[in-house]
C-alpha atoms as a PDB file:
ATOM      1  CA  UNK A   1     115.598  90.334  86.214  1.00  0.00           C
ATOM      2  CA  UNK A   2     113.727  88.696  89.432  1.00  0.00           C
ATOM      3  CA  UNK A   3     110.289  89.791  90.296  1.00  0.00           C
ATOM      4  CA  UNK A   4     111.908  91.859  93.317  1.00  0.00           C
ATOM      5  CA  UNK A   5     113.585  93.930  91.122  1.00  0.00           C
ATOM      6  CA  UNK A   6     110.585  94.732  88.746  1.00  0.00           C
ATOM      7  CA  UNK A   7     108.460  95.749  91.491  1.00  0.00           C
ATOM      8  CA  UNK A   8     110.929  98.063  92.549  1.00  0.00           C
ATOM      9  CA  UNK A   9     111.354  99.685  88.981  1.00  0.00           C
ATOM     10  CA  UNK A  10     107.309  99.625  88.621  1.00  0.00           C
ATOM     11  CA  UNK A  11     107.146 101.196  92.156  1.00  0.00           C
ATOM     12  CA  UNK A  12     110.074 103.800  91.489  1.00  0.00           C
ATOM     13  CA  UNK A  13     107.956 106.129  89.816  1.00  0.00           C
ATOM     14  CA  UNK A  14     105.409 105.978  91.985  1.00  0.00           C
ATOM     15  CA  UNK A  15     107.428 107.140  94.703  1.00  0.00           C
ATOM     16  CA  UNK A  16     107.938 110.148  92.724  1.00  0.00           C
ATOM     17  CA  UNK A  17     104.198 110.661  92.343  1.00  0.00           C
ATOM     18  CA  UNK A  18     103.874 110.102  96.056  1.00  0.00           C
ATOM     19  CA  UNK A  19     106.966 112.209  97.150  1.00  0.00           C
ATOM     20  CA  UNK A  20     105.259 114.709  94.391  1.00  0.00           C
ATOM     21  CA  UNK A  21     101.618 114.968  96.164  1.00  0.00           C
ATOM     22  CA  UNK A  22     102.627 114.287  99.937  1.00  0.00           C
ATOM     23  CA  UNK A  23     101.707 118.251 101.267  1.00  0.00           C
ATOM     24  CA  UNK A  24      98.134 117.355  99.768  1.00  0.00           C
ATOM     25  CA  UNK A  25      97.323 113.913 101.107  1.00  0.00           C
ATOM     26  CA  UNK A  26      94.636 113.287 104.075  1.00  0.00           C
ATOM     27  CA  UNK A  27      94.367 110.507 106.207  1.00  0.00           C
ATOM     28  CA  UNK A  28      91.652 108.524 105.560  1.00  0.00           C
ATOM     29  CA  UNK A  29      88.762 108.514 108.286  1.00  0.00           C
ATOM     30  CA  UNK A  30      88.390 104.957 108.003  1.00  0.00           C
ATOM     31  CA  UNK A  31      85.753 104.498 111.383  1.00  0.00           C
ATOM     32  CA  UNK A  32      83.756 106.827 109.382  1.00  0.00           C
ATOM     33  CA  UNK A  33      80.280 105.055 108.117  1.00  0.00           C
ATOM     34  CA  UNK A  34      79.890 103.717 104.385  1.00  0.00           C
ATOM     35  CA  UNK A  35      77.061 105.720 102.954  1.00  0.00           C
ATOM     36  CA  UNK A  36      75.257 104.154  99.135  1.00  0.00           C
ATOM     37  CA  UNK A  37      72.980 104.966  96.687  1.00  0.00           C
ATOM     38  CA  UNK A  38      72.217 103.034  93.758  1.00  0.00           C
ATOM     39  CA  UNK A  39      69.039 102.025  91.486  1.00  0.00           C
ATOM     40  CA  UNK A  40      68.717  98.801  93.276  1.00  0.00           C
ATOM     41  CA  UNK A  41      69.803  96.631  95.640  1.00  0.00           C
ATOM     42  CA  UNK A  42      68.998  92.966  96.751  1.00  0.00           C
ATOM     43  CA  UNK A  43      69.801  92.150 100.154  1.00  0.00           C
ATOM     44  CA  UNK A  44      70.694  88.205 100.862  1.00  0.00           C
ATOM     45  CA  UNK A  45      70.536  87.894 105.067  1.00  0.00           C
ATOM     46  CA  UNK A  46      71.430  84.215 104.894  1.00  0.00           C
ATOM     47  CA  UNK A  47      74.529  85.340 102.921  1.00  0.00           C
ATOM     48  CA  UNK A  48      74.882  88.233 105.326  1.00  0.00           C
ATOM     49  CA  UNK A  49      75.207  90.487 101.819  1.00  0.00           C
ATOM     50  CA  UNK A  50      73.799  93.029  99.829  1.00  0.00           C
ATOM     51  CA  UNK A  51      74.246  93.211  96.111  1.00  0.00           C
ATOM     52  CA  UNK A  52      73.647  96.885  94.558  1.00  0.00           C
ATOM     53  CA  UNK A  53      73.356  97.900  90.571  1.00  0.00           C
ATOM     54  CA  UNK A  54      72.991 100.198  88.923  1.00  0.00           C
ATOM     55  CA  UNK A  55      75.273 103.835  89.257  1.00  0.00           C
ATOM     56  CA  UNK A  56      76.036 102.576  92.402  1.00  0.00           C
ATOM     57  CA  UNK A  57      78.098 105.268  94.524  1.00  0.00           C
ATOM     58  CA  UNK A  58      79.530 104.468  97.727  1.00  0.00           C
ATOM     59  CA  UNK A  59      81.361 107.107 100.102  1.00  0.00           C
ATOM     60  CA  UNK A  60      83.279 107.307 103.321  1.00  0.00           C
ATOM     61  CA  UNK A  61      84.730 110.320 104.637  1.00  0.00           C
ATOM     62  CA  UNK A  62      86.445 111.913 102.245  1.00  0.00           C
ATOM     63  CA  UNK A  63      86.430 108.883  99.495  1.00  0.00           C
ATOM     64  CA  UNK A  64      84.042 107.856  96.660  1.00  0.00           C
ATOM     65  CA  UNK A  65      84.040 104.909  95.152  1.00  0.00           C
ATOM     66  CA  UNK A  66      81.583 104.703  91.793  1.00  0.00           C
ATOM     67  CA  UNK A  67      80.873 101.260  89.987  1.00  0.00           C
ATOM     68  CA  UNK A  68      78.032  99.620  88.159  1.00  0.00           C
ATOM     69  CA  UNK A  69      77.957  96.918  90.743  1.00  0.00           C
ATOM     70  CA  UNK A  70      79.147  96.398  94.188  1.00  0.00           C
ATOM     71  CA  UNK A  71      78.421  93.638  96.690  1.00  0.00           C
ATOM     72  CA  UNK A  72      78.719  94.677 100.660  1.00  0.00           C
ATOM     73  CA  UNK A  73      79.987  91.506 102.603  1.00  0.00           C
ATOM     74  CA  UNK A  74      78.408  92.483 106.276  1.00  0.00           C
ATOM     75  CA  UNK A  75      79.534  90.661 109.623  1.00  0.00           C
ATOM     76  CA  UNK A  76      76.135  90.207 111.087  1.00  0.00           C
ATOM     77  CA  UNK A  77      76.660  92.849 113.674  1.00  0.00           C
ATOM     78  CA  UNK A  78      74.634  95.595 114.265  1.00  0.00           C
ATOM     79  CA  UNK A  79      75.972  99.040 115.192  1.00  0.00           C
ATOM     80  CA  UNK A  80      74.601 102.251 115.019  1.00  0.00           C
ATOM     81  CA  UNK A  81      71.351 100.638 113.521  1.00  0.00           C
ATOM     82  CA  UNK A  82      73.594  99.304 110.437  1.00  0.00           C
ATOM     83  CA  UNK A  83      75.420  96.020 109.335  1.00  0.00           C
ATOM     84  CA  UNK A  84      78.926  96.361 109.710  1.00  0.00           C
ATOM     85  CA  UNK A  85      80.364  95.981 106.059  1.00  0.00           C
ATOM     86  CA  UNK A  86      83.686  94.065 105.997  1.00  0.00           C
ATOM     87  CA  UNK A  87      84.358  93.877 102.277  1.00  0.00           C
ATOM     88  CA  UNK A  88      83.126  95.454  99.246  1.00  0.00           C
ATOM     89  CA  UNK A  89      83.418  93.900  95.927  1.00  0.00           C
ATOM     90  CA  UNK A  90      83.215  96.549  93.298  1.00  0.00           C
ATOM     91  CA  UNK A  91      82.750  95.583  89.071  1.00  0.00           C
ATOM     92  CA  UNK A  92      82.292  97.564  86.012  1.00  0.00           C
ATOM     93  CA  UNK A  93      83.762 101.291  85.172  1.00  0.00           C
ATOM     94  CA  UNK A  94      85.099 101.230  89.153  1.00  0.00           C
ATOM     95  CA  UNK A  95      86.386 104.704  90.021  1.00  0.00           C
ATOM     96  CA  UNK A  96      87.795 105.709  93.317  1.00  0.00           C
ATOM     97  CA  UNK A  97      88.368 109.489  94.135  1.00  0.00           C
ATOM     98  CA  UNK A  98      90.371 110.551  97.082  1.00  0.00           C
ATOM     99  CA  UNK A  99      91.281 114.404  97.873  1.00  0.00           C
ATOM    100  CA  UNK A 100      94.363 114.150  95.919  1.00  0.00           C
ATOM    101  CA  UNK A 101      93.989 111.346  93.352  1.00  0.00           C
ATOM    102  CA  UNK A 102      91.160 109.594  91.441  1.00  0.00           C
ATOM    103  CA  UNK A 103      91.871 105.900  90.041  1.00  0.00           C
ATOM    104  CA  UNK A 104      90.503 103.882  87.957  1.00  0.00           C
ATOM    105  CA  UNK A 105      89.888 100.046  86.425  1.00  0.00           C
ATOM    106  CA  UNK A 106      87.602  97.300  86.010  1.00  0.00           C
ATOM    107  CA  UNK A 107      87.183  95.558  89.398  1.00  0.00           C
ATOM    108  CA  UNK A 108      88.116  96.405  92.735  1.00  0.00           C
ATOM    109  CA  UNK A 109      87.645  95.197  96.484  1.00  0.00           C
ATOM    110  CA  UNK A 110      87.991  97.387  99.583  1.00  0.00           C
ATOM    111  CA  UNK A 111      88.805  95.157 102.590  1.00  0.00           C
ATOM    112  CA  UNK A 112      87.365  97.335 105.064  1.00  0.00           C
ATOM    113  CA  UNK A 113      89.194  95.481 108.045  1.00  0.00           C
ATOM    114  CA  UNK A 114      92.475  95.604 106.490  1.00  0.00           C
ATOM    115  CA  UNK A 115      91.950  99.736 105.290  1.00  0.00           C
ATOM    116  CA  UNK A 116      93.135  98.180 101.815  1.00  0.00           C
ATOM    117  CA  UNK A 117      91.761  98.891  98.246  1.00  0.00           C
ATOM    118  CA  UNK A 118      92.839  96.298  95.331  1.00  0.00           C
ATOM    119  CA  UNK A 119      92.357  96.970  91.862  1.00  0.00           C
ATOM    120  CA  UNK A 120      92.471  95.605  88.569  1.00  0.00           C
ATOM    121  CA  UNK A 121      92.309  95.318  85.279  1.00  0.00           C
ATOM    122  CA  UNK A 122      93.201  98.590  82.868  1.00  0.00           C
ATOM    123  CA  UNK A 123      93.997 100.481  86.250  1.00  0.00           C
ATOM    124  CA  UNK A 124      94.937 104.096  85.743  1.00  0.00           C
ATOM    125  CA  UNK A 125      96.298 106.224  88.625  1.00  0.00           C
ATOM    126  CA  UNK A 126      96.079 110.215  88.291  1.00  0.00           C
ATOM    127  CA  UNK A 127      97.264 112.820  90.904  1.00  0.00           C
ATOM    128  CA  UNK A 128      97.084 116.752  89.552  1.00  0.00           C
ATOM    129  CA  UNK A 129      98.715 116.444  85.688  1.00  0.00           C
ATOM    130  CA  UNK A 130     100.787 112.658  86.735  1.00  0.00           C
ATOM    131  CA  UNK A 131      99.195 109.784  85.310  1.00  0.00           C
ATOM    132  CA  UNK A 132     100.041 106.249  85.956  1.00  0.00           C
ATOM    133  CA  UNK A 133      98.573 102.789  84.239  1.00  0.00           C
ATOM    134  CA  UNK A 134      99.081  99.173  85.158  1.00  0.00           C
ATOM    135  CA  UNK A 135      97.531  96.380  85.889  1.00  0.00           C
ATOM    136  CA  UNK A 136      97.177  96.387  89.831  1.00  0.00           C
ATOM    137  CA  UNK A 137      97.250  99.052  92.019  1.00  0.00           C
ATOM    138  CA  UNK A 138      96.620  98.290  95.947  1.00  0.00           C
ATOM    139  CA  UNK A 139      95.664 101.728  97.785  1.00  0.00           C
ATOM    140  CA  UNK A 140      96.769 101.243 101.663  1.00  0.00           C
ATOM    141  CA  UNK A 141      93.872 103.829 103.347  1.00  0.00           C
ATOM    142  CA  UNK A 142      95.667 104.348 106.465  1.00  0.00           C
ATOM    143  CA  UNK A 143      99.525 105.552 105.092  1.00  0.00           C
ATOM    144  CA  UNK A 144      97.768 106.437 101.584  1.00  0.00           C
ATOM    145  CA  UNK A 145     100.579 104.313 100.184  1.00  0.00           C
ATOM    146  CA  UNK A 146      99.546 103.564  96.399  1.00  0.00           C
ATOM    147  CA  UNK A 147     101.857 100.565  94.189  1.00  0.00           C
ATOM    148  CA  UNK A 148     100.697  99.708  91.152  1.00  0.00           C
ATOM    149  CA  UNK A 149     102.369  97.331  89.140  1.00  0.00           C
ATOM    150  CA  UNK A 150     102.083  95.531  85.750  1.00  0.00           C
ATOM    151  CA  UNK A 151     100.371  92.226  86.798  1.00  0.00           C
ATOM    152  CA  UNK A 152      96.686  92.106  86.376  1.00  0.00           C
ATOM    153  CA  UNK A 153      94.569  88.747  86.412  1.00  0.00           C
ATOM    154  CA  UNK A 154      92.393  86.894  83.286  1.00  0.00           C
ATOM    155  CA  UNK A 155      90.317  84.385  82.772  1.00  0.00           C
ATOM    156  CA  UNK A 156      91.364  81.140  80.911  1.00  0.00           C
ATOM    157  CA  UNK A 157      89.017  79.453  78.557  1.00  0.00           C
ATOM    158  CA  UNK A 158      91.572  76.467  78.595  1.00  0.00           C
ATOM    159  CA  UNK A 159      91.140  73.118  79.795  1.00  0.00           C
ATOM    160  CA  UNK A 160      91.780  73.860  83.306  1.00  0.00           C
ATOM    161  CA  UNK A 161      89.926  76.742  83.708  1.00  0.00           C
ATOM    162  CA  UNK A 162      90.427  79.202  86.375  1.00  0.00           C
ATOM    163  CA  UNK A 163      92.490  82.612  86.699  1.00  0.00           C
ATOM    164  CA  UNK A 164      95.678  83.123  85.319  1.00  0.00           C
ATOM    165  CA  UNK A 165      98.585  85.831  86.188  1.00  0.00           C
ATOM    166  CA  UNK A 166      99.373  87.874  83.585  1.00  0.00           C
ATOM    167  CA  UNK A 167     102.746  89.949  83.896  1.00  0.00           C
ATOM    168  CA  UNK A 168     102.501  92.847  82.012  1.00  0.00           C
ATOM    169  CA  UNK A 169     104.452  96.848  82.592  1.00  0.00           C
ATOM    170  CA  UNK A 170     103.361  99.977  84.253  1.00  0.00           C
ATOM    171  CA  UNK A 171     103.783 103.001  82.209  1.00  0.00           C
ATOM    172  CA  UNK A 172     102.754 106.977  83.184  1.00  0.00           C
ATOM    173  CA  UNK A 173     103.565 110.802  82.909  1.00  0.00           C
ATOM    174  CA  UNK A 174     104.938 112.666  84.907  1.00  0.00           C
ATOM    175  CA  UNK A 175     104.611 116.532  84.306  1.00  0.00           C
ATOM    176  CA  UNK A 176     107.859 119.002  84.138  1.00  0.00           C
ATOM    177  CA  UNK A 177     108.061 122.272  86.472  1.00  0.00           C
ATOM    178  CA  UNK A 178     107.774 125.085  84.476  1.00  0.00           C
ATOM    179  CA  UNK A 179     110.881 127.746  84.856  1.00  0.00           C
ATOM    180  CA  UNK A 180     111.006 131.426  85.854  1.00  0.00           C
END
């Protein structure tokens, strides 16, 4: 089977969820600003970044976004009295809650110019009682498209170092209707 074909299958059920959940979903605001709190944070202007630790909790508009770390790529520009942020890089127990769905994994990155949200590693998807796992799931914030698929990334130890793909399946639940 090509690659095509199992992204479609992986993605199948997730159109279900989607189709499932569509009355409840909310555009995402995001112009809105990116409020934090955390226990620290060390701020590197040469880098133009800020590194935060510790029950770090991020949120704009209506979406949170909890981790144990998360470095804020800024641009350098000032507006409103803040950096603009262009990319977050979130690590460690990484949740993100929306109005209608709350995922989960080990890493993420929101690309704040491209309204995108990556994640990956042991990513878990649930909306009301459906619940979906995989290995990547990419969160689009302006269509609130969500695919997740079974590919996730790992580290090699071998010779040549580096990151590896790793295929790999999505699985879920999806609940049942109950009948009058």
């Amino acid at each position: 089977m090509t690659r095509v074909s199992h992204l479609l299958l992986a993605a199948a059920p997730l159109g279900l969820l989607a189709a499932y959940a569509a009355p409840a979903q909310v555009r995402h605001d995001s112009n809105a600003p990116i409020d934090f709190s955390a226990q620290s944070i060390e701020l590197q202007d040469r880098a133009n970044r800020a590194i935060l630790t510790g029950g770090v909790t991020i949120r704009q508009s209506t979406m949170t976004l909890t981790a144990n770390r998360v470095t804020v790529l800024y641009t350098g520009q000032i507006t409103s009295g803040s950096p603009q942020a262009s990319r977050l890089d979130a690590a460690g127990d990484v949740t993100v809650t929306r109005p209608d769905q709350t995922a989960k994994s080990n890493f993420a990155v929101y690309d704040v110019k491209r309204r995108v949200v990556t994640m990956i590693g042991n990513v878990s998807l649930t909306q009301g009682t459906n619940r979906l796992r995989g290995g990547r799931l990419t969160i689009d914030l302006d269509t609130g498209r969500a695919v997740i698929d079974g590919s996730g990334v790992a580290s090699s130890s071998g010779s040549a170092g580096g990151v590896q793909q790793q295929g790999g399946r999505v699985s879920g639940t999806f609940s049942v209707p109950k009948r009058d």
